[in-house]
Each structure stands twice: as C-alpha cells, then as structure tokens.
N, C-alpha and C. Protein backbone atom coordinates (compact mmCIF):
# COMPACT_ATOMS: atom_id res chain seq x y z
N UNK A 1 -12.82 3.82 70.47
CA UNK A 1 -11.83 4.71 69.92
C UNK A 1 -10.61 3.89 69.47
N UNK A 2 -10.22 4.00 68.18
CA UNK A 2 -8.97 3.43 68.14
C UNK A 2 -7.69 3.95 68.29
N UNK A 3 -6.77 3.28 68.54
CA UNK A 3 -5.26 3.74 69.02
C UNK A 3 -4.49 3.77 67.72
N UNK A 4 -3.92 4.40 67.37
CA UNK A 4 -2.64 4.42 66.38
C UNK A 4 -1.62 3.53 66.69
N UNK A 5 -1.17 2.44 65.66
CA UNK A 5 -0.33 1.80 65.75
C UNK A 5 0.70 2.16 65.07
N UNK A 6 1.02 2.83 63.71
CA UNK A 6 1.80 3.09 63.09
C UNK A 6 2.28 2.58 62.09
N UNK A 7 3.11 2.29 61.43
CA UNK A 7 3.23 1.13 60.13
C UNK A 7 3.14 -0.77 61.17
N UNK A 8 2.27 -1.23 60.81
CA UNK A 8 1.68 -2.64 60.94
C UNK A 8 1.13 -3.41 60.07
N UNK A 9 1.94 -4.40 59.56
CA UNK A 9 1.43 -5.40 58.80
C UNK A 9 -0.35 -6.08 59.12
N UNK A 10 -1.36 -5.50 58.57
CA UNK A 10 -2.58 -5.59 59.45
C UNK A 10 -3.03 -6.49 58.30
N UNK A 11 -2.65 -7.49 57.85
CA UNK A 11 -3.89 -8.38 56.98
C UNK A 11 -3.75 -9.54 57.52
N UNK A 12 -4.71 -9.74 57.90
CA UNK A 12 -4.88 -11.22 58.94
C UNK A 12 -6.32 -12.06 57.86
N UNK A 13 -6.31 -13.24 58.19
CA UNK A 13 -4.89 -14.37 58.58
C UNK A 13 -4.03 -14.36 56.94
N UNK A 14 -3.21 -14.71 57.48
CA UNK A 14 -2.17 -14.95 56.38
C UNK A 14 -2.05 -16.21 56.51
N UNK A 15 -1.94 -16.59 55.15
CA UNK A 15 -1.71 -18.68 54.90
C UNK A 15 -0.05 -19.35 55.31
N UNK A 16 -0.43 -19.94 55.72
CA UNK A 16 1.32 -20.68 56.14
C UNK A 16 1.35 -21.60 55.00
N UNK A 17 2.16 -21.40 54.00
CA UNK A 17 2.60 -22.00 52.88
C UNK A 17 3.78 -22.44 52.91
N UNK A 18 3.86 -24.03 52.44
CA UNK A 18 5.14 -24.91 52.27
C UNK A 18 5.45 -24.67 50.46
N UNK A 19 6.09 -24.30 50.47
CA UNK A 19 6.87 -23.76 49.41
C UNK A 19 8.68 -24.85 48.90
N UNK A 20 7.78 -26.11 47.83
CA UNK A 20 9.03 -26.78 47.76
C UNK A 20 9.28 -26.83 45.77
N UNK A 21 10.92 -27.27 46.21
CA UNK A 21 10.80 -27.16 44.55
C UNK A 21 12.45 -28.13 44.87
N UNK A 22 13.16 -28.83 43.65
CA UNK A 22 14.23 -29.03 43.34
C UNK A 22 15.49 -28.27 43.05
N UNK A 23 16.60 -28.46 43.74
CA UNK A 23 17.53 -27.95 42.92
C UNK A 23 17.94 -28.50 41.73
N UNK A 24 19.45 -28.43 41.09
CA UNK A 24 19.79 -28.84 39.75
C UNK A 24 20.31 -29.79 40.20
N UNK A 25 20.29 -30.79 40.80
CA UNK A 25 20.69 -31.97 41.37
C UNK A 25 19.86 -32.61 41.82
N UNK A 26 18.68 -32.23 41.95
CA UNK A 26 17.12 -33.27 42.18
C UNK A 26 17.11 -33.37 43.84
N UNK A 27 17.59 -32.30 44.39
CA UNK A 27 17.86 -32.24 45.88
C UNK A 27 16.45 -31.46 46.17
N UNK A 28 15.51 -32.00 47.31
CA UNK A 28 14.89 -31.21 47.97
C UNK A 28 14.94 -29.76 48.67
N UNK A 29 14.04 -28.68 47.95
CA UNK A 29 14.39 -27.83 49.48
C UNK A 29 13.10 -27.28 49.54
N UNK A 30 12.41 -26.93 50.82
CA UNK A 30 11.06 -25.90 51.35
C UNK A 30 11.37 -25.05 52.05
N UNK A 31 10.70 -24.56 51.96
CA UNK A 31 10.26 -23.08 53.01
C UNK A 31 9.02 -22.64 53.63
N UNK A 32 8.81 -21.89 54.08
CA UNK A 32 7.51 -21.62 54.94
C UNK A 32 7.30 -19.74 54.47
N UNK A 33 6.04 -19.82 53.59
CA UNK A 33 6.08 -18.63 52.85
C UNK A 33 4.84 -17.97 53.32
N UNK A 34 4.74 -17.02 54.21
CA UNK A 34 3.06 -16.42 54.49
C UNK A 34 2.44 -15.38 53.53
N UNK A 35 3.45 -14.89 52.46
CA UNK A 35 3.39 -13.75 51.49
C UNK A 35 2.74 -14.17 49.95
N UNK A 36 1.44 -15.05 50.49
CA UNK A 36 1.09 -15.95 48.96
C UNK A 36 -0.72 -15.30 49.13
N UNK A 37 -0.72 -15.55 47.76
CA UNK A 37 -2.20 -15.64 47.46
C UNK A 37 -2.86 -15.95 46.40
N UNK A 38 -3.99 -16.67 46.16
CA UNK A 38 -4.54 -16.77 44.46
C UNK A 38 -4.27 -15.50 43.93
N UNK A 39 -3.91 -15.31 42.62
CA UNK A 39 -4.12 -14.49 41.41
C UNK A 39 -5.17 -14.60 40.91
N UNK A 40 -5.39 -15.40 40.29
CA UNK A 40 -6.14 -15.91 39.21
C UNK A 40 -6.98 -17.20 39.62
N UNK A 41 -7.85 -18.25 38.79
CA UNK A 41 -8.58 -19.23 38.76
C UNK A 41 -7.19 -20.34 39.07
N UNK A 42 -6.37 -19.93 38.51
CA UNK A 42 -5.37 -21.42 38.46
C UNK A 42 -4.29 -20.45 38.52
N UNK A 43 -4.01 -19.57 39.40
CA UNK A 43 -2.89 -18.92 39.56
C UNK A 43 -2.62 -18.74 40.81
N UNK A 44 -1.06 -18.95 40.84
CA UNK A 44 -0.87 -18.53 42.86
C UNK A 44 0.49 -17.38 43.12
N UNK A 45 0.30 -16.73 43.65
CA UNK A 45 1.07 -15.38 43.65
C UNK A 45 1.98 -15.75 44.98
N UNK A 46 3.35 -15.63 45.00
CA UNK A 46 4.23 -15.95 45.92
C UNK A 46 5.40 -14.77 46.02
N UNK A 47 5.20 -14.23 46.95
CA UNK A 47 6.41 -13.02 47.11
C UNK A 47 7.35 -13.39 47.98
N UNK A 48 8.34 -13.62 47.23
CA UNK A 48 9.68 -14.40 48.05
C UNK A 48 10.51 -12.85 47.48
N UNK A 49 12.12 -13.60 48.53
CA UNK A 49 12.82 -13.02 48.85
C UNK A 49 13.69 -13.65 47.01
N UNK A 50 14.50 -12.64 46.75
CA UNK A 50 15.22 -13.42 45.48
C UNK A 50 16.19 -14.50 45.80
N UNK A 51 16.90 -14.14 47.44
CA UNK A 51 17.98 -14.59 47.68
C UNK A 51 17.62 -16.40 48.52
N UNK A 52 16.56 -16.27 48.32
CA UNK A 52 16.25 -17.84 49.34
C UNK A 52 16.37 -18.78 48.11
N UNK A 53 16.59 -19.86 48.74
CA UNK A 53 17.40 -21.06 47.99
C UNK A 53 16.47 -21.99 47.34
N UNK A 54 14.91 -21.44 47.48
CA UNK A 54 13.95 -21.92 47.00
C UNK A 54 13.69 -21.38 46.09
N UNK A 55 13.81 -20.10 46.02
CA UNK A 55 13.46 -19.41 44.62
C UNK A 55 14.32 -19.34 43.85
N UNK A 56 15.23 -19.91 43.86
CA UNK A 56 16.49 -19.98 43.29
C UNK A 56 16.39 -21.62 42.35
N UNK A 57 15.71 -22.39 43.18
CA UNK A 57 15.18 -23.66 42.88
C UNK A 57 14.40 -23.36 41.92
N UNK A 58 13.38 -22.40 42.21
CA UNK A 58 11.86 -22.64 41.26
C UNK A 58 12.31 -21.91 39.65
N UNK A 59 13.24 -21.22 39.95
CA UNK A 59 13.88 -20.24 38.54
C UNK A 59 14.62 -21.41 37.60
N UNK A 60 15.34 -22.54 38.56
CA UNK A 60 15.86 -23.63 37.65
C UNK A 60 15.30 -24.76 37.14
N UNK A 61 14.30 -25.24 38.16
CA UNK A 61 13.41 -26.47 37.53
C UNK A 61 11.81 -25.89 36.94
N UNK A 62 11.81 -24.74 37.12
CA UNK A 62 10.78 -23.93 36.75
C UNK A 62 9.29 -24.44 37.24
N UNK A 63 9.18 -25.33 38.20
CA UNK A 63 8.09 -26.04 38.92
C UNK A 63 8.28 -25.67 40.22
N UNK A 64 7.37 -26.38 41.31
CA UNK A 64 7.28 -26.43 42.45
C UNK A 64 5.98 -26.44 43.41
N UNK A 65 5.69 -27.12 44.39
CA UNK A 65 4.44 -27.23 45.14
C UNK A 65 4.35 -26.41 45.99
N UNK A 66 2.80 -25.90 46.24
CA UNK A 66 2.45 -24.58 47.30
C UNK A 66 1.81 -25.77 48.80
N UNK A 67 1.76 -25.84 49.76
CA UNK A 67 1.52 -26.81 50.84
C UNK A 67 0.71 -26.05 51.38
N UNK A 68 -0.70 -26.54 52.48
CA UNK A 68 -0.78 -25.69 53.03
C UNK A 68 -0.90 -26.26 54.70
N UNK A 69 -0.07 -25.78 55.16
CA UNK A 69 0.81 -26.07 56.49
C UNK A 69 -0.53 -26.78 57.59
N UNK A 70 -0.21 -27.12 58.38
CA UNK A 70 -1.37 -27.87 58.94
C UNK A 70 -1.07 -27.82 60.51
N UNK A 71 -1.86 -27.96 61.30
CA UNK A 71 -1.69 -28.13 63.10
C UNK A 71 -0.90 -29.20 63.49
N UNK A 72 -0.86 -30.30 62.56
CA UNK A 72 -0.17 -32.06 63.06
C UNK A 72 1.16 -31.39 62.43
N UNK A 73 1.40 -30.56 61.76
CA UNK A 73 2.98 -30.66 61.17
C UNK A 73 3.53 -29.08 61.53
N UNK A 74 3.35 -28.49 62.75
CA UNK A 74 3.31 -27.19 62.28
C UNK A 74 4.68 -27.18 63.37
N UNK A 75 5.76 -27.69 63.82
CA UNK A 75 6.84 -27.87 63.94
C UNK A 75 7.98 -28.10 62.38
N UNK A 76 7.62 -28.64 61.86
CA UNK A 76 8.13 -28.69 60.73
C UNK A 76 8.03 -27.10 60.01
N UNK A 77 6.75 -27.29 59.68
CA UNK A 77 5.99 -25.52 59.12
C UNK A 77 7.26 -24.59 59.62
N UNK A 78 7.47 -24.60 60.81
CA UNK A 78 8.06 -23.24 61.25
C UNK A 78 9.29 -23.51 61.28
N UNK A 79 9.87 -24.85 61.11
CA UNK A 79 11.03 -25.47 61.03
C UNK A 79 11.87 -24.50 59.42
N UNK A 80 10.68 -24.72 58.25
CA UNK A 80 11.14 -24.61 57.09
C UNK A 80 11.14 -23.19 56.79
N UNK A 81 10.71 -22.40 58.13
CA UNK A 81 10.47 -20.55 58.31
C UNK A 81 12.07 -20.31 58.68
N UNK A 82 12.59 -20.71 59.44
CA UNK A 82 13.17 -20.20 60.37
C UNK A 82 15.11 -20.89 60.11
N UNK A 83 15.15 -21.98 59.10
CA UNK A 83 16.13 -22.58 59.01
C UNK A 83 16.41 -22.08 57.62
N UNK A 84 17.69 -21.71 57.20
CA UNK A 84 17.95 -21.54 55.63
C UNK A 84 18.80 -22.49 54.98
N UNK A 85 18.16 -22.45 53.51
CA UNK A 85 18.58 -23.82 52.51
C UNK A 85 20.36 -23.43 52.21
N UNK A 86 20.21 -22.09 52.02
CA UNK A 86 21.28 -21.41 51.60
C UNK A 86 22.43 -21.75 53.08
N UNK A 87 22.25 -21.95 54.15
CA UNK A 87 23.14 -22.02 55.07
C UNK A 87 23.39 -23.85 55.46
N UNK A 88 21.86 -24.53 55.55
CA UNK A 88 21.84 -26.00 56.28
C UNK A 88 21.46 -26.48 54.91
N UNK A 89 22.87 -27.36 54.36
CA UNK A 89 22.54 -28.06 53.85
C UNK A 89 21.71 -29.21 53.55
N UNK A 90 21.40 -29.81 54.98
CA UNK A 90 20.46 -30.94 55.35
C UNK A 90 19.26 -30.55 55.71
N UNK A 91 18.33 -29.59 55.13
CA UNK A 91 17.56 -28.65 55.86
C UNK A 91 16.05 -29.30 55.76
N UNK A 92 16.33 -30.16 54.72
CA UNK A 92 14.79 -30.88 54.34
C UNK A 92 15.04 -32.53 55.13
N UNK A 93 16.25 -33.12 55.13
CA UNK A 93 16.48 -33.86 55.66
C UNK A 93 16.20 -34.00 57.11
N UNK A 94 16.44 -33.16 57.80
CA UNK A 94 16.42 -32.79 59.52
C UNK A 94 14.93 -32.21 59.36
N UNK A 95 14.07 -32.04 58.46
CA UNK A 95 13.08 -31.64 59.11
C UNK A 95 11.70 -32.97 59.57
N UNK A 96 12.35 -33.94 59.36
CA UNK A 96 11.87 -35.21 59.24
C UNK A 96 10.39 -35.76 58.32
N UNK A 97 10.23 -34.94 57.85
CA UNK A 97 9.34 -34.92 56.39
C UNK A 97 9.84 -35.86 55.15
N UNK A 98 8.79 -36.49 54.57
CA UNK A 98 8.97 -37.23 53.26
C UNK A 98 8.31 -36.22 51.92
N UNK A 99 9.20 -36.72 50.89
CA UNK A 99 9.04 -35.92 49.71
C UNK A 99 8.68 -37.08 48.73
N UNK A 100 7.75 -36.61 47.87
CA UNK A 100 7.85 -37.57 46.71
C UNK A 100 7.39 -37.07 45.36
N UNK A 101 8.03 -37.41 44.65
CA UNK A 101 7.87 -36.27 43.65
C UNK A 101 6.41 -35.83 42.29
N UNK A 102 6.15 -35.27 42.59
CA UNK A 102 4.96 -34.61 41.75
C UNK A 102 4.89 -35.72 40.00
N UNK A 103 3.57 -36.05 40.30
CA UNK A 103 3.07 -36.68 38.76
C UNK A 103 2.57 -35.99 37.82
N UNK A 104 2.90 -34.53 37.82
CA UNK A 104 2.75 -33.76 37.44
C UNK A 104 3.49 -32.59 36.71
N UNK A 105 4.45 -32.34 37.61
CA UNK A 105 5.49 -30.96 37.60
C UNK A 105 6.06 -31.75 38.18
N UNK A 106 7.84 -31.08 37.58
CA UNK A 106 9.04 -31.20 38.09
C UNK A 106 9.21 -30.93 39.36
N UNK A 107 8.70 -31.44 40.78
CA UNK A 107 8.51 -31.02 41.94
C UNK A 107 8.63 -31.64 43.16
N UNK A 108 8.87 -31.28 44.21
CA UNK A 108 8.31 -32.49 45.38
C UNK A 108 7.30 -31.66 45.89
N UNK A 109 6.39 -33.21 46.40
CA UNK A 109 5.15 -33.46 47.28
C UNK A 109 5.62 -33.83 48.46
N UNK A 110 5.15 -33.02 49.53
CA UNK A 110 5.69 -32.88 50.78
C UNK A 110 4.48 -33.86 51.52
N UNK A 111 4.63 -35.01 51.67
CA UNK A 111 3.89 -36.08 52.54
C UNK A 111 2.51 -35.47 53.78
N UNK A 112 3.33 -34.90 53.72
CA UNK A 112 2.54 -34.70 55.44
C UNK A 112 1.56 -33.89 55.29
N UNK A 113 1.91 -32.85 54.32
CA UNK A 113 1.23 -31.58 54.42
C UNK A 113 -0.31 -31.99 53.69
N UNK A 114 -1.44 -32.03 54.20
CA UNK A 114 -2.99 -32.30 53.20
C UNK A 114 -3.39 -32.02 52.21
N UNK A 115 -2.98 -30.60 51.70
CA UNK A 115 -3.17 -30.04 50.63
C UNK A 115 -2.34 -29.78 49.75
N UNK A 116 -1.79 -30.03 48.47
CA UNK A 116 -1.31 -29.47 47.47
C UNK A 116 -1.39 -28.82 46.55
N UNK A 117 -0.69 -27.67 46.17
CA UNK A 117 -1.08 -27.52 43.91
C UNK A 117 0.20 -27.29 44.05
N UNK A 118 0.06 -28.24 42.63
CA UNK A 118 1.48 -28.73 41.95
C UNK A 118 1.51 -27.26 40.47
N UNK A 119 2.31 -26.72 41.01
CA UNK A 119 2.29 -25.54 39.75
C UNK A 119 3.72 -25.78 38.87
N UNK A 120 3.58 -24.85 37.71
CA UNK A 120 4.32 -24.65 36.76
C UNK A 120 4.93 -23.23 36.98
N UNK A 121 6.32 -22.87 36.71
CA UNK A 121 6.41 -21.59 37.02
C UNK A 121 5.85 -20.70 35.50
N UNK A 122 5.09 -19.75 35.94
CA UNK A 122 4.10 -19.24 34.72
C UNK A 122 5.17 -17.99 34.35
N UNK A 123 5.52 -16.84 35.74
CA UNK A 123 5.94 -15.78 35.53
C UNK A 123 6.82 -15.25 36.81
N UNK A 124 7.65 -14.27 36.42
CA UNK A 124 8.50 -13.56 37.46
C UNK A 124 8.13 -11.91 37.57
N UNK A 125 7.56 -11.54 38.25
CA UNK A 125 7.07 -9.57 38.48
C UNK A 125 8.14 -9.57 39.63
N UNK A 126 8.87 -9.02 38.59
CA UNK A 126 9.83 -8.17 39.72
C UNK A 126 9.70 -6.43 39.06
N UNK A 127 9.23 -5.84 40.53
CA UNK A 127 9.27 -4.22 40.48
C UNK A 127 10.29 -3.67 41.95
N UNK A 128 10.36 -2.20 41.62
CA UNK A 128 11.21 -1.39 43.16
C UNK A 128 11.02 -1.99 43.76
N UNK A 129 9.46 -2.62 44.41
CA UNK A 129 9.28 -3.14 45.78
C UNK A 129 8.66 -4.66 46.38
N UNK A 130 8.96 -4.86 45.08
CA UNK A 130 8.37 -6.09 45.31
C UNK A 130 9.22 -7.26 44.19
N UNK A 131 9.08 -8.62 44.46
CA UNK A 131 9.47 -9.99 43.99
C UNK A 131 8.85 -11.50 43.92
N UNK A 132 7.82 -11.19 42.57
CA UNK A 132 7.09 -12.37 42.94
C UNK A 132 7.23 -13.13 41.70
N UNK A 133 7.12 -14.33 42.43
CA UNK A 133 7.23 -15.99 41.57
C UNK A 133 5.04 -16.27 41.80
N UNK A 134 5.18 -16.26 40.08
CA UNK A 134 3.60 -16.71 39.72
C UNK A 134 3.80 -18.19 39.31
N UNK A 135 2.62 -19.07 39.95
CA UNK A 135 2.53 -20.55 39.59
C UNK A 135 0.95 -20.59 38.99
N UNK A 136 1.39 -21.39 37.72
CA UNK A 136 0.24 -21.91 37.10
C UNK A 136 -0.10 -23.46 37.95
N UNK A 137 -1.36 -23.24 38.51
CA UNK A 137 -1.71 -24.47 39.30
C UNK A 137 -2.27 -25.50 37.98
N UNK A 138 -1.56 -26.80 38.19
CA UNK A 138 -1.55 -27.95 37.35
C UNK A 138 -2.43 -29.44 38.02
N UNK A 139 -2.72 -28.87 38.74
CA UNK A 139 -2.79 -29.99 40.03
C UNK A 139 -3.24 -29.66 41.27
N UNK A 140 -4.28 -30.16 41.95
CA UNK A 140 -4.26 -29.64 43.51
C UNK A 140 -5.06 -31.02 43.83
N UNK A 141 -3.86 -31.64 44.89
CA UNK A 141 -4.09 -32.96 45.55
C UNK A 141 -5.07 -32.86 47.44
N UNK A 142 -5.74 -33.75 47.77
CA UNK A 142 -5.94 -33.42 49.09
C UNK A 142 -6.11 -34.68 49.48
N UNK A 143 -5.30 -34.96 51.04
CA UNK A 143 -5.83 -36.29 51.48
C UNK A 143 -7.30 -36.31 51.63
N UNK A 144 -7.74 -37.70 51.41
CA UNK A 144 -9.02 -37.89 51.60
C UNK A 144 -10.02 -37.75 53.01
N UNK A 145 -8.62 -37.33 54.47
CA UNK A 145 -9.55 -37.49 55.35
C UNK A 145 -9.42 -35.58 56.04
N UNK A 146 -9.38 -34.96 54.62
CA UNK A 146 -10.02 -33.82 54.48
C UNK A 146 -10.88 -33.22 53.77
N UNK A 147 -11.47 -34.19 53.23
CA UNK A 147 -12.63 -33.96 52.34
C UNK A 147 -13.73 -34.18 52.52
N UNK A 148 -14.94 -33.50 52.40
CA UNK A 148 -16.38 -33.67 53.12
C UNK A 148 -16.64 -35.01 51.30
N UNK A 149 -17.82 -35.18 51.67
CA UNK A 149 -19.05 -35.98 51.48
C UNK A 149 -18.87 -35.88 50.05
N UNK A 150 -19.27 -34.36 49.38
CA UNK A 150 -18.59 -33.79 48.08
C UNK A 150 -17.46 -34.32 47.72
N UNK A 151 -16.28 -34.39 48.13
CA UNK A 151 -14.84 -34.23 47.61
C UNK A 151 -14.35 -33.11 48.06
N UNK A 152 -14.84 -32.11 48.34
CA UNK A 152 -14.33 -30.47 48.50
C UNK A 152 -13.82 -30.48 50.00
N UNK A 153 -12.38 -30.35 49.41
CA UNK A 153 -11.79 -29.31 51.32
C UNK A 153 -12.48 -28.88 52.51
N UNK A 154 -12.89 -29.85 53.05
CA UNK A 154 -13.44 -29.22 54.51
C UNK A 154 -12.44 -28.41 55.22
N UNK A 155 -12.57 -27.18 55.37
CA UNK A 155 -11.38 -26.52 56.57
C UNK A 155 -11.45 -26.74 57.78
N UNK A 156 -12.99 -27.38 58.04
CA UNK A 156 -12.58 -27.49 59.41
C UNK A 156 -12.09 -29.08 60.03
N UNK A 157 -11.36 -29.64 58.71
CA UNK A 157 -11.49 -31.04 59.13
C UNK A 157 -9.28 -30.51 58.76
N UNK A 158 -9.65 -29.56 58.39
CA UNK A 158 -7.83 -29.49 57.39
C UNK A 158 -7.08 -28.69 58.31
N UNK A 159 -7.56 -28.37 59.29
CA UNK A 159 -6.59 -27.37 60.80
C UNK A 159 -5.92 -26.36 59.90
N UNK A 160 -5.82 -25.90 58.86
CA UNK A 160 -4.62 -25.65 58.49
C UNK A 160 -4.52 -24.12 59.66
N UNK A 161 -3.06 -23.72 59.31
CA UNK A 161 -2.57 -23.00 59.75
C UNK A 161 -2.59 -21.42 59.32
N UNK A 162 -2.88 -20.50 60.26
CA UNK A 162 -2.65 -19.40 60.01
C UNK A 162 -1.57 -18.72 60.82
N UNK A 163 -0.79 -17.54 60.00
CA UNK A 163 0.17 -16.66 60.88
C UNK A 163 -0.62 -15.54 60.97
N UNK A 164 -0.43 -15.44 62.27
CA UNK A 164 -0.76 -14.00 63.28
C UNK A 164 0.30 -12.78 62.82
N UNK A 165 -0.07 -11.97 62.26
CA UNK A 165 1.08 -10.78 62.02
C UNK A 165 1.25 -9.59 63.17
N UNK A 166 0.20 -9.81 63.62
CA UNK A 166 0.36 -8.94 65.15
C UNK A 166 1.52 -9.06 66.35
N UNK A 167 1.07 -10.64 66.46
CA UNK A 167 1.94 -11.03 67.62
C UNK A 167 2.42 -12.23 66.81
N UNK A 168 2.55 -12.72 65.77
CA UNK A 168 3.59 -13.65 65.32
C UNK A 168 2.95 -15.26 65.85
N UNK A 169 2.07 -14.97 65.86
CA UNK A 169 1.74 -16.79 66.88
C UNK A 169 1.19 -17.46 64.76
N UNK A 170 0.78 -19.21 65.74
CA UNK A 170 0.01 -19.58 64.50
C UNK A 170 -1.06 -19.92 65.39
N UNK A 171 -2.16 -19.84 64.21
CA UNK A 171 -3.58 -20.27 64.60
C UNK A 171 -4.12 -21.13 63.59
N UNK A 172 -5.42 -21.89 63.88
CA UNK A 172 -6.00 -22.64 62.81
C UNK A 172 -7.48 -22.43 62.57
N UNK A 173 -8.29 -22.72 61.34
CA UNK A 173 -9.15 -22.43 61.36
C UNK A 173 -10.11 -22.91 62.06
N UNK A 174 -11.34 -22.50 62.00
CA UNK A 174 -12.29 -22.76 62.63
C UNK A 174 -13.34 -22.90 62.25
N UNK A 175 -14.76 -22.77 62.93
CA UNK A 175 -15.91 -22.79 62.93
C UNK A 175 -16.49 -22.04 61.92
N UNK A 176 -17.24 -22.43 61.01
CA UNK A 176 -17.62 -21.33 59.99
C UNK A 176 -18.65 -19.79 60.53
N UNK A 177 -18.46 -18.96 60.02
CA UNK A 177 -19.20 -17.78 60.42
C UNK A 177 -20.56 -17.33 59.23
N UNK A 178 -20.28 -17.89 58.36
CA UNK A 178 -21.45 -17.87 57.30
C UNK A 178 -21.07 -18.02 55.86
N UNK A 179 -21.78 -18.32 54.98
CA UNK A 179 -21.40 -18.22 53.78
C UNK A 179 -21.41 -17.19 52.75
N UNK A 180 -20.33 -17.61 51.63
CA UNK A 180 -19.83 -16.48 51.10
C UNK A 180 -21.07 -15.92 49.57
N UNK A 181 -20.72 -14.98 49.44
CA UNK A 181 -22.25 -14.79 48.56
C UNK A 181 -23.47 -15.05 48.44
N UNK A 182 -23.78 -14.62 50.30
CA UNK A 182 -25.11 -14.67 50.58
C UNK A 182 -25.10 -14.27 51.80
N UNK A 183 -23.93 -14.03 52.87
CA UNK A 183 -24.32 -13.41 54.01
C UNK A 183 -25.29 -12.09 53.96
N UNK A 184 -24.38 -11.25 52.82
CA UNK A 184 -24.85 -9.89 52.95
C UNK A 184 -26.22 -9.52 51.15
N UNK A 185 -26.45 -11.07 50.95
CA UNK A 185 -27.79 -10.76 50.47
C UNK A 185 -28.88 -10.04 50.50
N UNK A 186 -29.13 -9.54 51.87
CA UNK A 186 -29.77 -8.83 52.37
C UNK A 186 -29.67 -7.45 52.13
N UNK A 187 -28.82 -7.37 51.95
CA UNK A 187 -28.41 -5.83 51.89
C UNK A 187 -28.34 -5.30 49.84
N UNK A 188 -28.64 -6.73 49.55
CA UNK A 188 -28.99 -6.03 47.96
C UNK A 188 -30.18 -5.57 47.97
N UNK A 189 -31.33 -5.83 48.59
CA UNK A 189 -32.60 -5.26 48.11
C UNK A 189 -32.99 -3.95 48.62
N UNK A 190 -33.66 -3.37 48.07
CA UNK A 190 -33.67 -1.72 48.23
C UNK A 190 -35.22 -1.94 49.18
N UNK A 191 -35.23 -0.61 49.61
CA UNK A 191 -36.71 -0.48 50.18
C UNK A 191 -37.52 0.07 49.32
C-alpha cells in the first residue's frame, strides 16, 4: 500500500552537474546544478536560477562546461552547491580545483571532474515557471581511465555522482541492471 507524501520532488537520480563558465574579466566561476538533462543529440537543458552568478556568466561569454561530478571530488561538488559566486568572491579559488580553459568554447575545464561537454550557449526558455539555459554540446572530453576497451564511458569505472531528492544525500552509480533496448524485448512479441 502506498502512503501519500504530498508535493515531493520524486525523480531520482538526478545528475550532479559542475556548471562553469567565465565572467567579463576571464574570472572563473561553477556551480553544482542537479536541474539538467539532454534535450536533444547535442543538446543539454540546464534550469538555473536567473540570479546565480553563473548564469549570469553563461549570458556574457555565451559558453560554458557541463561536469559530471564524481565520488573523488564530491567535496568540492557540494562545495560549488552550497557557496555563492554572487557573495564569495574567491569561490572557485577556495574550492581547490584547477581550471583550464576549453579548446573549444569560451570556457573553463574543471580538472578534476572526468567528464566534460564543452557547449555553446544555443538558447534561453524563459516561461511563468521555469528558466532554462540550452547548450549546444561542441565537445565532450573524458579522462582515459574512464573509458572501457571501446573509448565509451564506463559508469562504473566514472563513480559519478547522484543527488538523492528524498533525503538529500549523494550516491554513485553502480552495477548495471540490464541493457537498454532489449531488456523488455520480450514483451514485443505477441502470442
């Protein structure tokens, strides 16, 4: 039987995204964004706040990198959640992270983090309830000692990070449970 919870953010897992871009002075700043998702083939959907100092960044250099947060850095991760650009000026500085800037887009590459796409800012959807910054992905970098045999992103070699919306914790991935467009193969054929 289930219990009524009431209004609850129920979409699990949500991605812990490093969210960096330049100001107009070539100054670093990130954030830690869980409100992202592909759009498109080469599109990444980011619902920020208007007033954070990152999106404020990405509206001026019109670039910026999506990260995706990891278990070895996830002090930092929550560092760049929880501290604002708009208040600590030194906010990328103190988080003891290296930046280096995108060969690609007007951007920084956040060292630590395994995964990158280096996007272009494509578009702004702002409606009543919502505020999102769209990135055309230009680029998506991965260290090499997250990559299987292929080249392709192993997740279970990439820890990355998930936020818990229930109870707020982070978690990382895991063990695979089956593959995608073919678990439920079975269930195409008729009797």
């Amino acid at each position: 039987m289930k219990k009524n919870l009431g209004i609850v953010q129920a979409v699990y897992p949500m991605p812990v995204l490093i969210i960096a871009a330049y100001d107009e002075n070539g100054k670093v700043n990130a954030m830690n964004a869980a409100w992202g998702q592909m759009c498109e083939e080469d599109r990444v959907a980011l619902f920020l706040d208007q007033d954070h100092k990152t999106t404020k960044n990405i509206l001026t250099s019109k670039a910026f990198t999506v990260a995706l947060a990891d278990r070895a850095h996830m002090d930092a991760a929550d560092f760049f959640g929880i501290a604002s650009g708009n208040k600590m000026k030194d906010k990328f500085e103190r988080s003891g992270c290296t930046a280096v800037k995108s060969a690609h887009v007007n951007a920084p590459v956040i060292e630590e983090f395994p995964v990158v796409m280096e996007c272009e800012l494509a578009e702004v959807v702002e409606t009543e309830t919502f505020y999102c910054i769209v990135g055309r992905i230009v680029n998506t970098a991965a260290e090499e000692s997250v990559l299987d045999e292929k080249g392709k992103v192993d997740v279970t070699r990439l820890n990355a990070l998930m936020f818990d919306t229930f109870r707020h914790g982070y978690y990382t991935t895991g063990e695979q449970a089956g593959q995608a467009w073919n678990a439920g193969a079975g269930l195409m054929k008729k009797d």
